[in-house]
Protein backbone atom coordinates (compact mmCIF):
# COMPACT_ATOMS: atom_id res chain seq x y z
CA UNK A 1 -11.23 -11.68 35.61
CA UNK A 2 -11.94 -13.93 38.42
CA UNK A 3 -15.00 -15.40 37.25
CA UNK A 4 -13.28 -16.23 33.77
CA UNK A 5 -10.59 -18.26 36.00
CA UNK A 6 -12.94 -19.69 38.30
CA UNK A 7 -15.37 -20.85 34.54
CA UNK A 8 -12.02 -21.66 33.10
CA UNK A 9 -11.23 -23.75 36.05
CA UNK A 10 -14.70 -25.78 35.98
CA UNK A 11 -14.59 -26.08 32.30
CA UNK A 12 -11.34 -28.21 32.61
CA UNK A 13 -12.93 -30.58 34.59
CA UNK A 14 -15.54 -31.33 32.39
CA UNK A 15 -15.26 -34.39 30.51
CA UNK A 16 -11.47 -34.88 31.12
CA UNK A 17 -11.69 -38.31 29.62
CA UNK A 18 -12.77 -37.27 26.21
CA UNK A 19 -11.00 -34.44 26.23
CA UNK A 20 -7.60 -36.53 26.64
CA UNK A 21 -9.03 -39.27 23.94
CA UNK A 22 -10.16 -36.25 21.30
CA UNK A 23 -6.08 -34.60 22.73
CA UNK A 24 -4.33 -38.10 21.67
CA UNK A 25 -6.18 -38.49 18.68
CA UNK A 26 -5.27 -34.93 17.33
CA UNK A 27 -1.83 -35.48 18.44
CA UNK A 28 -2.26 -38.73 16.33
CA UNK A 29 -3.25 -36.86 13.57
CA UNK A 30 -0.36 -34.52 13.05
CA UNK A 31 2.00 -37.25 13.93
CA UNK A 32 -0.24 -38.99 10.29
CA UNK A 33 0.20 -35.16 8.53
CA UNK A 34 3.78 -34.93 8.80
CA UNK A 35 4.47 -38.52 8.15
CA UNK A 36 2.63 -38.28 4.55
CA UNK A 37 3.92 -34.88 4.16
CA UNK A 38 7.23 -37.09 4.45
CA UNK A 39 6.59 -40.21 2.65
CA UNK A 40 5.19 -37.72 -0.14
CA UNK A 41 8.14 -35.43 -0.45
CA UNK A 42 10.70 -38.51 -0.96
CA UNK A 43 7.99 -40.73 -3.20
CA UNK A 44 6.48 -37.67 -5.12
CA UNK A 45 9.79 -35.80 -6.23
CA UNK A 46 10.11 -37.36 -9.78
CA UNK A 47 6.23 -38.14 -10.66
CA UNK A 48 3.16 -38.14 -9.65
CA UNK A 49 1.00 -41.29 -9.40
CA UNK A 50 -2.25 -41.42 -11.24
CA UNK A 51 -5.08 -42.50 -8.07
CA UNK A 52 -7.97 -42.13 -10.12
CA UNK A 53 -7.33 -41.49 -14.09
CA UNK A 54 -8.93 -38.19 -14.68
CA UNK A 55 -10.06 -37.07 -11.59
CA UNK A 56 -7.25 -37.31 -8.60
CA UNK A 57 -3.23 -37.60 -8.39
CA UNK A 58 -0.66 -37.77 -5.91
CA UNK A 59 1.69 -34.80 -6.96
CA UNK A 60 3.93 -33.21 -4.93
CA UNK A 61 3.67 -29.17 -4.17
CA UNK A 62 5.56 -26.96 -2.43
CA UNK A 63 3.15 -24.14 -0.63
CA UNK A 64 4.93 -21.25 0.68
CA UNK A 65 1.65 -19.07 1.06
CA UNK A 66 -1.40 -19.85 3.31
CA UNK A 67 -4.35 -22.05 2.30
CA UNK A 68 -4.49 -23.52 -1.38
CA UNK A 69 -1.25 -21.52 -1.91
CA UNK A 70 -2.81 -17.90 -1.11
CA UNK A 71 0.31 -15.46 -0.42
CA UNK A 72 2.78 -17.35 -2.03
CA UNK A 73 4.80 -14.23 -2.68
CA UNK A 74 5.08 -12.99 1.03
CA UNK A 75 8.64 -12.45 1.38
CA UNK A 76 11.11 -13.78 4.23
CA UNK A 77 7.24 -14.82 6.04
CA UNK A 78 7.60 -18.51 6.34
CA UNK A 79 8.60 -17.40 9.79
CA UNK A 80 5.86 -15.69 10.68
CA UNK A 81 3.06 -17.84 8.89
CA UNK A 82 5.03 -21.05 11.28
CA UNK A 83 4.98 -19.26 14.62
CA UNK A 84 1.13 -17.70 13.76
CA UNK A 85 0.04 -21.29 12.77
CA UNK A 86 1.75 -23.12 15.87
CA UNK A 87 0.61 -20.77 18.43
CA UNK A 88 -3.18 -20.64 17.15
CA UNK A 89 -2.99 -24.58 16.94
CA UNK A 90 -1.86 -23.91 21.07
CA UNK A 91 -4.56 -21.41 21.53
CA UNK A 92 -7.36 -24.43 19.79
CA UNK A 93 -5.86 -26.94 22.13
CA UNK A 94 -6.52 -24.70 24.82
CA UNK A 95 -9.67 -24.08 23.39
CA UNK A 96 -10.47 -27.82 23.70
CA UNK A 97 -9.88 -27.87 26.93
CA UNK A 98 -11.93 -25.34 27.79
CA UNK A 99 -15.05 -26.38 26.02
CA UNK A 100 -18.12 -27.98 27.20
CA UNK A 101 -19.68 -29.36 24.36
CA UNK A 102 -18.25 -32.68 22.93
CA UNK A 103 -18.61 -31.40 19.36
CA UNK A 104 -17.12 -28.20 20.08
CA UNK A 105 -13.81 -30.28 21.49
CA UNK A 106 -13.85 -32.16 18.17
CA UNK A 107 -13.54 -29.38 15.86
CA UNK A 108 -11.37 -27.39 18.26
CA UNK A 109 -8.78 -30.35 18.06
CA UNK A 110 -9.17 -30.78 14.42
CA UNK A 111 -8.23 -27.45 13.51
CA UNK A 112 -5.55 -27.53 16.23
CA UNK A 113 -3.71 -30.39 15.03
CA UNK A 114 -4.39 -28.78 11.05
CA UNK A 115 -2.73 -25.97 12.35
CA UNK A 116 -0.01 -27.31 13.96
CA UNK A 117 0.78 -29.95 11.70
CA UNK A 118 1.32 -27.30 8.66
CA UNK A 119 3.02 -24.83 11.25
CA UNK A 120 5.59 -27.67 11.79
CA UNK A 121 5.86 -28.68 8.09
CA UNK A 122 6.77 -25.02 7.63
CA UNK A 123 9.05 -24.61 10.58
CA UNK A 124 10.88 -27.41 9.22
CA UNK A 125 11.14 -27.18 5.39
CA UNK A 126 10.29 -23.40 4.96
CA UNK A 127 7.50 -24.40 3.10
CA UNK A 128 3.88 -26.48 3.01
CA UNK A 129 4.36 -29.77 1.21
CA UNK A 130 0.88 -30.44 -0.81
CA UNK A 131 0.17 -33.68 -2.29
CA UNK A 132 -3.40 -34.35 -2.64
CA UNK A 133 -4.16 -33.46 -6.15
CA UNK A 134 -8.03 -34.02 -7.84
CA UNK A 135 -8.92 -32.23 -10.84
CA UNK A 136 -11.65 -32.94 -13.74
CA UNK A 137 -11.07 -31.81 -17.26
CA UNK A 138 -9.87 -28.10 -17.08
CA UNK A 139 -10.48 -27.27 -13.96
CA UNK A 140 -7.89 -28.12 -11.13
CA UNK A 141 -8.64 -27.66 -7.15
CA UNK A 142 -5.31 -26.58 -5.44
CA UNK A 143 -3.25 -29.21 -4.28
CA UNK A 144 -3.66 -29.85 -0.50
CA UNK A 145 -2.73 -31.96 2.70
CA UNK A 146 -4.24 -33.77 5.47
CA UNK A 147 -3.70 -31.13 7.56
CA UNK A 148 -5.69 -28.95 5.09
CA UNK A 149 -8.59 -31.55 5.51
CA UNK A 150 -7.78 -31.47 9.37
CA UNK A 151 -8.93 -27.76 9.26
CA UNK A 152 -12.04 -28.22 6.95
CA UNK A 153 -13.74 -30.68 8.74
CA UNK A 154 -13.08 -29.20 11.90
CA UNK A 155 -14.14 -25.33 10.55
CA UNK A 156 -17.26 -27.37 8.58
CA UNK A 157 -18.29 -28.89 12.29
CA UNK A 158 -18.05 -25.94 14.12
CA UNK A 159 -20.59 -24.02 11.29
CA UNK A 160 -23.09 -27.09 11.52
CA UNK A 161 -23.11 -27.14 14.80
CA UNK A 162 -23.99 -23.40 15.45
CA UNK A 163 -26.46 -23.33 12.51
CA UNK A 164 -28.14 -26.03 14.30
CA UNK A 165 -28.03 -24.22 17.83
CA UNK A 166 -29.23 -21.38 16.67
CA UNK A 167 -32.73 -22.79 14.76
CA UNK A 168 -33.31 -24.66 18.29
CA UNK A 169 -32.78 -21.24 19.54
């Protein structure tokens, strides 16, 4: 246990300036999710606006499941769901912190601020507002967020990045 504090410790001194730039920006970022989440659920309530005819929409959805409206049925869990999603976005912050590798601290902080930003949308509304809506003929992606695309990119780095370790391996 005392090595992991005293690696822990050393860790957080590495790179503390781009670790508090990467910090601000993911801060930035769920400040952006919940202010579209926002700006959607007041524009969005009566229509949705055509982006791209045939292919992509702003419509307003209401996600009270996980991911692309998995679970939606879990009763009386929007409580749960919140507090799990808000305290892993705290764990990937700490996670940030204590990671060496600059791309590792990016995709940490993505999913972090993913996380917390549709943690807090749930807290507050008891639900996931969804707004980003593309489709193509009959087929129809679920309707996400920014936060959503917060998580992707950030899950989608941390892959590359260890596929790419391991063939230098």
């Amino acid at each position: 246990m005392e090595n992991f504090v005293k690696k822990y410790i050393e860790n957080l001194k590495v790179d503390t300036k781009f670790k508090a730039i990467i910090l601000s920006f993911a801060s930035l970022l769920v400040v952006l999710d919940l202010a579209t989440k926002f700006i959607a659920d007041d524009v969005l309530k009566t229509q949705s606006i055509k982006i791209i005819d045939g292919f992509f929409n702003f419509a307003l959805a209401y996600n009270t499941g996980v991911s692309f409206s998995m679970f939606n049925d879990l009763e009386n869990g929007q409580i749960i769901l919140a507090t799990f999603a808000i305290i892993v976005g705290f764990l990937l912050f700490d996670l940030v912190l204590y990671s060496v590798k600059r791309i590792d601290i990016v995709g940490y902080a993505l999913i972090a601020a993913g996380a917390l930003g549709n943690g807090i949308d749930r807290m507050l509304n008891g639900h996931v507002i969804d707004f980003l809506d593309f489709y193509y003929k009959n087929w129809h992606y679920p309707t996400f967020n920014l936060a959503d695309c917060y998580i992707f990119v950030g899950v989608a780095i941390l892959l590359l990045e260890g596929f790419i370790c391991k063939k230098k391996k």
